[in-house]
PDB file of N, CA and C in Angstrom:
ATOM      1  N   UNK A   1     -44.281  88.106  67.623  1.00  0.00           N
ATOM      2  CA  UNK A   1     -45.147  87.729  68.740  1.00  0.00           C
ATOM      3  C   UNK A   1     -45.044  88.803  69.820  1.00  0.00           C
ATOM      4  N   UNK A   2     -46.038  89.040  70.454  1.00  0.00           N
ATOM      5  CA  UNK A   2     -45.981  90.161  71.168  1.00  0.00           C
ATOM      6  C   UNK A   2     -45.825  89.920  72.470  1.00  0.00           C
ATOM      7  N   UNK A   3     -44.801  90.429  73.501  1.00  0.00           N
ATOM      8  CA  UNK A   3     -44.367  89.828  74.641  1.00  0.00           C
ATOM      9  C   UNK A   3     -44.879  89.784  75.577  1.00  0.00           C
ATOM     10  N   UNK A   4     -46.174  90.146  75.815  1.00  0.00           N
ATOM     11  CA  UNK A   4     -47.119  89.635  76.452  1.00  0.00           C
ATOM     12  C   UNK A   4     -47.705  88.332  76.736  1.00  0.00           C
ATOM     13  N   UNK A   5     -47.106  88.008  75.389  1.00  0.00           N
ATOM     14  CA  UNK A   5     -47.684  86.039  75.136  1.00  0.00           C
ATOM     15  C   UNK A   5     -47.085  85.471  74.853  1.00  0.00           C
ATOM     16  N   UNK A   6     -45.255  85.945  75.036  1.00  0.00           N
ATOM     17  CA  UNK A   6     -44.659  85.018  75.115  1.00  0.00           C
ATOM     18  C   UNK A   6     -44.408  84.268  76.746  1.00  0.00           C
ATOM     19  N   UNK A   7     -44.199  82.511  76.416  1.00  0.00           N
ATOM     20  CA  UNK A   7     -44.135  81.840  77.710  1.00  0.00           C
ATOM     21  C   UNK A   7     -42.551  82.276  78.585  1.00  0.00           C
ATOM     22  N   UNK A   8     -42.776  82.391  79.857  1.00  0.00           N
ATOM     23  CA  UNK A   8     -41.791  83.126  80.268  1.00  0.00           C
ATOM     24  C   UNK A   8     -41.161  81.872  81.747  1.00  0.00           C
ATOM     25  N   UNK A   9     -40.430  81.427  81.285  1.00  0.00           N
ATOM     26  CA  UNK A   9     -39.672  80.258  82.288  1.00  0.00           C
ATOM     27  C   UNK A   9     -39.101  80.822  83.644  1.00  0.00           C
ATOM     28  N   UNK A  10     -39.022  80.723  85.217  1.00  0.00           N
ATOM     29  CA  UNK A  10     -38.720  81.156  85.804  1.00  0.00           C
ATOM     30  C   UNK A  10     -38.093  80.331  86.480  1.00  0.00           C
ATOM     31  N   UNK A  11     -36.769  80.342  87.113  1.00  0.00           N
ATOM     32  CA  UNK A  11     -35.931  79.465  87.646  1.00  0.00           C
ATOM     33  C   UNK A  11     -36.292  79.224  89.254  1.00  0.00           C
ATOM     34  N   UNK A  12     -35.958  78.471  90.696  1.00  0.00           N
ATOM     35  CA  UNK A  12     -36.094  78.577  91.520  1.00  0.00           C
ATOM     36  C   UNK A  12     -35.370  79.735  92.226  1.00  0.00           C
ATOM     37  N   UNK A  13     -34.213  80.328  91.508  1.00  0.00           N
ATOM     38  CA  UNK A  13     -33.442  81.481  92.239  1.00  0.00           C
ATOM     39  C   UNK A  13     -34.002  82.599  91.562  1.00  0.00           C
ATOM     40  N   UNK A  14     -35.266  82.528  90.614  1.00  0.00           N
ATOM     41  CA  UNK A  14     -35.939  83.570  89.914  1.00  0.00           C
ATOM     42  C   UNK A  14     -36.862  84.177  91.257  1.00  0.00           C
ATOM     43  N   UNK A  15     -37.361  82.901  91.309  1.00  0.00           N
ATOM     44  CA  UNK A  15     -38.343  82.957  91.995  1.00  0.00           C
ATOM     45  C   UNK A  15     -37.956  83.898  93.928  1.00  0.00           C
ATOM     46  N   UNK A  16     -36.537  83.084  93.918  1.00  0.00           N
ATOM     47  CA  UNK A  16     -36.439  83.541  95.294  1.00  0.00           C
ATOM     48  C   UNK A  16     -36.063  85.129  95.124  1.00  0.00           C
ATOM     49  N   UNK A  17     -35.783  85.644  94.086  1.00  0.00           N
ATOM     50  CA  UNK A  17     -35.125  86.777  93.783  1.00  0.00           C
ATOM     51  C   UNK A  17     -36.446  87.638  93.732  1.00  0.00           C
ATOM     52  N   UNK A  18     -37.714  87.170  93.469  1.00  0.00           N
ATOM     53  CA  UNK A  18     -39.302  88.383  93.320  1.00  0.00           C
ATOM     54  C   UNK A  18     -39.441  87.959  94.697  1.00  0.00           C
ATOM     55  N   UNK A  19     -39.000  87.152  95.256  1.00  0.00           N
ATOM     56  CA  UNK A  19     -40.248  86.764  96.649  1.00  0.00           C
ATOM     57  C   UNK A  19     -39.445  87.702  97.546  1.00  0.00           C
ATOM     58  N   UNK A  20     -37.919  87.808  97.726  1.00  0.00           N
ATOM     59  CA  UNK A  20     -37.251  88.673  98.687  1.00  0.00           C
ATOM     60  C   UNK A  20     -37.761  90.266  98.162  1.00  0.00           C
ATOM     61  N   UNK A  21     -37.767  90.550  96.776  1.00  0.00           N
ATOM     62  CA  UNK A  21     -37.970  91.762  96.452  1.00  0.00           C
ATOM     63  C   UNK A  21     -39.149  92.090  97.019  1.00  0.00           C
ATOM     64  N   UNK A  22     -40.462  91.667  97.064  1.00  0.00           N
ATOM     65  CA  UNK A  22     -42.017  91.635  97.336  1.00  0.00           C
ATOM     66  C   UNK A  22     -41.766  92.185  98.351  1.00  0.00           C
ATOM     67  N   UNK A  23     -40.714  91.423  99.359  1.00  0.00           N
ATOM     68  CA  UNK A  23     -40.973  91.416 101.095  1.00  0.00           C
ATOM     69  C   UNK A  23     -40.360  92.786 101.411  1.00  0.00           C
ATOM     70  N   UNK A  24     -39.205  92.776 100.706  1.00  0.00           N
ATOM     71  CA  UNK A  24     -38.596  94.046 101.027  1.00  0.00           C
ATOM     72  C   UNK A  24     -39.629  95.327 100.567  1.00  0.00           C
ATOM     73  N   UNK A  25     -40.144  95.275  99.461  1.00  0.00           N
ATOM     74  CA  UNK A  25     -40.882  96.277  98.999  1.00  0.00           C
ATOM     75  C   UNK A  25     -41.918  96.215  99.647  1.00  0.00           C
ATOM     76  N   UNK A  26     -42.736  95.756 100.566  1.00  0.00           N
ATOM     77  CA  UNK A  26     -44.002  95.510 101.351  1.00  0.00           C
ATOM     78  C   UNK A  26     -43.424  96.125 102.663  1.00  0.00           C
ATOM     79  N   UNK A  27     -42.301  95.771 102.884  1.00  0.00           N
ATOM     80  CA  UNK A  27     -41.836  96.254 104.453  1.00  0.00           C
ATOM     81  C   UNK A  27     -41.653  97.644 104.158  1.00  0.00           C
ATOM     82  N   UNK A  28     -40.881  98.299 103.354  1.00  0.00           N
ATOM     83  CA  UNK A  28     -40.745  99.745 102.512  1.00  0.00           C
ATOM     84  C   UNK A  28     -41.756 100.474 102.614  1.00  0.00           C
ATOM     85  N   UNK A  29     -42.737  99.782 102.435  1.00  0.00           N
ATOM     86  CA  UNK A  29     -44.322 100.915 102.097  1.00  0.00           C
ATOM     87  C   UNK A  29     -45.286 100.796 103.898  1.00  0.00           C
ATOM     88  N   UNK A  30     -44.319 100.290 104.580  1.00  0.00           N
ATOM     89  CA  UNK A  30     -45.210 100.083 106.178  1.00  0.00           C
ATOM     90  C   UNK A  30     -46.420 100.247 105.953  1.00  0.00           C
ATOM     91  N   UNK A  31     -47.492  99.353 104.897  1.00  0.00           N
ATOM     92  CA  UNK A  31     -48.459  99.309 105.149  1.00  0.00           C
ATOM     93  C   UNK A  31     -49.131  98.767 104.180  1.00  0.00           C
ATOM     94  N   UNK A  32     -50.255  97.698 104.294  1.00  0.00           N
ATOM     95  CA  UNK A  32     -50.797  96.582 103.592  1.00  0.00           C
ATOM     96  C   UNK A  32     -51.527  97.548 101.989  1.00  0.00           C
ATOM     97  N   UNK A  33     -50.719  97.280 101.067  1.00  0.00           N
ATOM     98  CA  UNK A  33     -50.815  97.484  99.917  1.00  0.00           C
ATOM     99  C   UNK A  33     -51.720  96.813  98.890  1.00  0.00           C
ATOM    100  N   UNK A  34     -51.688  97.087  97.688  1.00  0.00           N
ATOM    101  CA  UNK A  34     -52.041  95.757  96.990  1.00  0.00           C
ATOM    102  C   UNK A  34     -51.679  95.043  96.494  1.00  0.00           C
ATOM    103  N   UNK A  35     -51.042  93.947  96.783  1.00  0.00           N
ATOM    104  CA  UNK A  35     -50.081  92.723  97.162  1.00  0.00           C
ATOM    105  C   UNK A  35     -50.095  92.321  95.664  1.00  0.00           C
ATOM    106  N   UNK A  36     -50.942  91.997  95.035  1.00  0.00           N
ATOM    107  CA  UNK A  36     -51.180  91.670  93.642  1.00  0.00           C
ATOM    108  C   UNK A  36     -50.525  92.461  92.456  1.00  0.00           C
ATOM    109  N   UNK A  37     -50.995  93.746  92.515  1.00  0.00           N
ATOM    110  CA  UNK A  37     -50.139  94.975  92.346  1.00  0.00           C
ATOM    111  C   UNK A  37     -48.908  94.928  92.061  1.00  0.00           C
ATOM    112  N   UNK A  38     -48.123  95.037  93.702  1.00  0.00           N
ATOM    113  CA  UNK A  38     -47.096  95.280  94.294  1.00  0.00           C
ATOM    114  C   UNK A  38     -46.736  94.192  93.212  1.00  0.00           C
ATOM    115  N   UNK A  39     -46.756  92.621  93.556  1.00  0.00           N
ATOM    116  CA  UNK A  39     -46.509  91.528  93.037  1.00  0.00           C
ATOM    117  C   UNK A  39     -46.210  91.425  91.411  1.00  0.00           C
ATOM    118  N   UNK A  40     -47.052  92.148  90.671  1.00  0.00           N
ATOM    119  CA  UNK A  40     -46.970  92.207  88.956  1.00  0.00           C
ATOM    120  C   UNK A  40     -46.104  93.306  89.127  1.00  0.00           C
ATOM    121  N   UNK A  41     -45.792  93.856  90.043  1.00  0.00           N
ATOM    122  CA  UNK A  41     -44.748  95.100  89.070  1.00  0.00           C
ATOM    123  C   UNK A  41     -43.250  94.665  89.603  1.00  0.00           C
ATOM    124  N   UNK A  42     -42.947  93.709  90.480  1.00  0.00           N
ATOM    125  CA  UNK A  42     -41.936  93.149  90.872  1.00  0.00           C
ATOM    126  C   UNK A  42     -41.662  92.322  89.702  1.00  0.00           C
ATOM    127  N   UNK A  43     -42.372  91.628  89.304  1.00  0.00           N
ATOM    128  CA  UNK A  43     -42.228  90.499  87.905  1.00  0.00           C
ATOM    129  C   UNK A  43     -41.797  91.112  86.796  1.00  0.00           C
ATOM    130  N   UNK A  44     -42.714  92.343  86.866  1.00  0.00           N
ATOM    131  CA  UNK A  44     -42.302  92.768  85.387  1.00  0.00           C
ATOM    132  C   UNK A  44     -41.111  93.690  85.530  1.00  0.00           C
ATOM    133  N   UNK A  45     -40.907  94.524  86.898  1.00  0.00           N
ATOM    134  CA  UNK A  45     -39.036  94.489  86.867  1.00  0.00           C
ATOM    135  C   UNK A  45     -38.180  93.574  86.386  1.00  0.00           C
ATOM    136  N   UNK A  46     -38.239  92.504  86.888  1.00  0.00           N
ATOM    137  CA  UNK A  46     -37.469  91.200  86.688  1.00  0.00           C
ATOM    138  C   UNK A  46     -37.398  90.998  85.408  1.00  0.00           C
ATOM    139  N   UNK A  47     -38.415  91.208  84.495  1.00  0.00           N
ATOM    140  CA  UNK A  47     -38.914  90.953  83.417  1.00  0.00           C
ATOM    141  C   UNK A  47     -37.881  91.839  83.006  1.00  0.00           C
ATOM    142  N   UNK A  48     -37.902  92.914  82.925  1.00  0.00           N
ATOM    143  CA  UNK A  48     -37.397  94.267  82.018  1.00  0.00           C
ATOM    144  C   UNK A  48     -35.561  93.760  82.988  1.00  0.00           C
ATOM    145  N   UNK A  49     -35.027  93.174  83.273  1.00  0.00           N
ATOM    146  CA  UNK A  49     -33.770  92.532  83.346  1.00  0.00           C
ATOM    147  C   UNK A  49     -33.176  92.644  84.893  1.00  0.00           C
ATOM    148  N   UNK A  50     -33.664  93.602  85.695  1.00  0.00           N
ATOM    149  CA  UNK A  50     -33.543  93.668  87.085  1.00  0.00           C
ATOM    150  C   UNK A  50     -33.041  92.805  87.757  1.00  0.00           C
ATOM    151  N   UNK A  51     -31.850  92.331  88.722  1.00  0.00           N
ATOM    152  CA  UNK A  51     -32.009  90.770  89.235  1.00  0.00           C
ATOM    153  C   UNK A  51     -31.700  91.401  90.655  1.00  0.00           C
ATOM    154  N   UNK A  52     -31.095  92.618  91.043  1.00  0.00           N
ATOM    155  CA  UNK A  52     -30.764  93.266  92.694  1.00  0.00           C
ATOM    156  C   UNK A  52     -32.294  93.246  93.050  1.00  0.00           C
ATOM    157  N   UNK A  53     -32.632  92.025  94.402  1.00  0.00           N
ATOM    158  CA  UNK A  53     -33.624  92.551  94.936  1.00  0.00           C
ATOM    159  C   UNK A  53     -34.410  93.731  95.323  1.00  0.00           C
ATOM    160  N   UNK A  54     -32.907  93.961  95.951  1.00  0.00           N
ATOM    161  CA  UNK A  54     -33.276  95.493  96.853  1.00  0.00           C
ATOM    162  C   UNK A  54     -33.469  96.715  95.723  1.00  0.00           C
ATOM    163  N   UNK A  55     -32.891  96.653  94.375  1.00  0.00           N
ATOM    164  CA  UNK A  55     -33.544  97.417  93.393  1.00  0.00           C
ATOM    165  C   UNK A  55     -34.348  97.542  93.049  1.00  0.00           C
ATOM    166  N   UNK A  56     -34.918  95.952  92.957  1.00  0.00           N
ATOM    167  CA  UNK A  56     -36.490  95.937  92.279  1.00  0.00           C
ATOM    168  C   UNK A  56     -37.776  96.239  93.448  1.00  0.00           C
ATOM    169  N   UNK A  57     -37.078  96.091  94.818  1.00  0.00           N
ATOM    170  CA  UNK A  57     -37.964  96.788  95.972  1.00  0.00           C
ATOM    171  C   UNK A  57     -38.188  98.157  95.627  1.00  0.00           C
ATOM    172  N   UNK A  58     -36.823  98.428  95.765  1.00  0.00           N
ATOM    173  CA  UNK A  58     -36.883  99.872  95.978  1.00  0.00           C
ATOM    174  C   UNK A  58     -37.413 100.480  95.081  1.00  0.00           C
ATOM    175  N   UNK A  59     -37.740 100.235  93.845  1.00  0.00           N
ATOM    176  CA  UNK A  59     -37.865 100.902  92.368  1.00  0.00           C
ATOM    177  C   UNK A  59     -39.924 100.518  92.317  1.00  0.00           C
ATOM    178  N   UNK A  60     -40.570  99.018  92.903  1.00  0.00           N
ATOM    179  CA  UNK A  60     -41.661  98.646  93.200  1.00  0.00           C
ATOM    180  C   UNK A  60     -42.596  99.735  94.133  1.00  0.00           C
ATOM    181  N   UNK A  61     -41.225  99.605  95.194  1.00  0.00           N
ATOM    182  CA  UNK A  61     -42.174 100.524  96.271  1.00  0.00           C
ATOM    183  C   UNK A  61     -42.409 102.223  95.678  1.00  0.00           C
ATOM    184  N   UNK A  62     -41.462 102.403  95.157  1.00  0.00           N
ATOM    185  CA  UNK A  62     -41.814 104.168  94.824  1.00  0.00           C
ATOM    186  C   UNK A  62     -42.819 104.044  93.626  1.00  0.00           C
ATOM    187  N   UNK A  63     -42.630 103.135  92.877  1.00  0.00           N
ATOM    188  CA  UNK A  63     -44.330 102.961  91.529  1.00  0.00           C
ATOM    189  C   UNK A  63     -45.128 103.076  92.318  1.00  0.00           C
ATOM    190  N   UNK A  64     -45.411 101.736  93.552  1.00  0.00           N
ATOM    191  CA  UNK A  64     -46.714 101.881  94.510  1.00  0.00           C
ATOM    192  C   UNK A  64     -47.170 103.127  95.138  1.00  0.00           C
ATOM    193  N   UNK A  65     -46.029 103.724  95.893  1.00  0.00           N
ATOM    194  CA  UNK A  65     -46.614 105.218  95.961  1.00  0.00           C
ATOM    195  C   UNK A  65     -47.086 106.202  95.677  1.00  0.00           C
ATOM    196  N   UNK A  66     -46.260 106.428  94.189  1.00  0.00           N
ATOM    197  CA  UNK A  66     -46.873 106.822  93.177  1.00  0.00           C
ATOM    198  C   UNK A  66     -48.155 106.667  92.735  1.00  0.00           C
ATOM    199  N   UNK A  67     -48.662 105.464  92.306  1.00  0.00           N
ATOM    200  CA  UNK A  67     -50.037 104.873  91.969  1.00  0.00           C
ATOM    201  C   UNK A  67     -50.866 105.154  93.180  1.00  0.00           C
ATOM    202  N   UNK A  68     -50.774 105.528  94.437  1.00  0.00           N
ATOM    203  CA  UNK A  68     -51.384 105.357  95.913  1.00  0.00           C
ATOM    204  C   UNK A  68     -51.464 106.921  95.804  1.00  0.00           C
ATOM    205  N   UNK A  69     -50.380 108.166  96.012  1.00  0.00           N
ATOM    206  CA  UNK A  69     -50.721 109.364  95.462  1.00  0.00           C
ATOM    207  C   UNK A  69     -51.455 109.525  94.276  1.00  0.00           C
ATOM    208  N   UNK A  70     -51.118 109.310  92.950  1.00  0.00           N
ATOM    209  CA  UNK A  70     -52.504 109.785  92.271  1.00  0.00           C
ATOM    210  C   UNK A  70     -53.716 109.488  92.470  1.00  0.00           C
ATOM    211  N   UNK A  71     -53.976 108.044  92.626  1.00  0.00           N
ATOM    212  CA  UNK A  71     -55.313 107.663  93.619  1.00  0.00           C
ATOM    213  C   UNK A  71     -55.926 108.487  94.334  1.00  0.00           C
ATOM    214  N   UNK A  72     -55.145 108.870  95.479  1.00  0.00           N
ATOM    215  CA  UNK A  72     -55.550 109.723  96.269  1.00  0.00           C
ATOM    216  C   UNK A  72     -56.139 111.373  95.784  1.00  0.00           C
ATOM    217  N   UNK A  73     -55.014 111.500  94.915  1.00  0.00           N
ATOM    218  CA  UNK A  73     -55.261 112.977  94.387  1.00  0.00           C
ATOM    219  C   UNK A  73     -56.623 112.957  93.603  1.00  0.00           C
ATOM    220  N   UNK A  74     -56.731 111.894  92.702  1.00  0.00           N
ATOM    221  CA  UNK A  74     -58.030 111.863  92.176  1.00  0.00           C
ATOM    222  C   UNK A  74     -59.687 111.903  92.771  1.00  0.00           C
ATOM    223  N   UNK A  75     -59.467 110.838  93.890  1.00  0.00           N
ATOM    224  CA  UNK A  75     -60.395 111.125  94.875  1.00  0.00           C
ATOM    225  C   UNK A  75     -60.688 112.799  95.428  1.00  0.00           C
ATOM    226  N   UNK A  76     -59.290 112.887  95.486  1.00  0.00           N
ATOM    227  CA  UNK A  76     -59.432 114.413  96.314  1.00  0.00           C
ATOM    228  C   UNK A  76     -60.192 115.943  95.408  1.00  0.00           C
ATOM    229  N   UNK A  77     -60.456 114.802  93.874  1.00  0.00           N
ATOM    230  CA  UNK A  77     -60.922 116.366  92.954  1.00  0.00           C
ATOM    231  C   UNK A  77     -62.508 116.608  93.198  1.00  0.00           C
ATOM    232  N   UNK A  78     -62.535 117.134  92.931  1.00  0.00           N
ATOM    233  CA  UNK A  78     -64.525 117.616  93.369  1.00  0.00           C
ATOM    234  C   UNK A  78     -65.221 118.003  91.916  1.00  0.00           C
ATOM    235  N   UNK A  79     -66.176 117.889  91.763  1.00  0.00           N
ATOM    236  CA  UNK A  79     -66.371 118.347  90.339  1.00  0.00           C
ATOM    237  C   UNK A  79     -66.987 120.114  90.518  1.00  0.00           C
ATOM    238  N   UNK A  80     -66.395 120.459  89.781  1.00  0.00           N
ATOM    239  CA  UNK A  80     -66.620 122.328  90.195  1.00  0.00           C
ATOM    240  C   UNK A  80     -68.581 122.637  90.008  1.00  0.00           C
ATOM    241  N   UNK A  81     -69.140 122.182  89.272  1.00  0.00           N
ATOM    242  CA  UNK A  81     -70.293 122.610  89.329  1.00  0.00           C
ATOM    243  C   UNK A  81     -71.527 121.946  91.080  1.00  0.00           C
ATOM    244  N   UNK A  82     -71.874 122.075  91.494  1.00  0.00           N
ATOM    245  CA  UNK A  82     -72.821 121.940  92.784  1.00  0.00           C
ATOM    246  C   UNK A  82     -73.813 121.926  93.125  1.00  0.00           C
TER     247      UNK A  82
END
C-alpha cells in the first residue's frame, strides 16, 4: 500500500507538537506565507519521524524559503527572444 493512503492516527500531543512547530516556523519567516504549505510540510516532517518542534520549524521554514526563492527566481526569467 502506498503511504500516501495509508490512514495516519494523530495523538492530542501530535497535534500540539505541528501546531507549536507551524507557529514557530510562521514567526521564523516574519511574514504571511502560505499557511497551507507551511502546514503540509510540518506534517509531513512529523510524518518522516521529527517530534523537536523547533526542528521541524526550523527545517519548515528554510523549505519555505527555498520554495519562495525559486518562485521568485522564476518570475525573475524573461524569455530571451522580444
Amino acid at each position: 500500500m502506498s503511504r500516501h493512503y495509508r490512514n495516519l492516527i494523530y495523538y492530542s500531543e501530535d497535534w500540539d507538537v505541528m501546531e507549536s512547530a507551524l507557529l514557530k516556523a510562521t514567526r521564523k519567516l516574519h511574514r504571511a506565507q502560505d499557511t497551507d504549505r507551511l502546514a503540509r510540510r510540518v506534517m509531513t516532517l512529523f510524518d518522516q519521524g521529527l517530534r523537536d518542534a523547533e526542528i521541524i520549524a526550523r527545517a519548515a521554514a528554510n523549505q519555505e524559503m527555498l520554495i519562495a526563492n525559486i518562485a521568485s527566481l522564476r518570475g525573475a526569467a524573461r524569455p530571451l527572444h522580444a
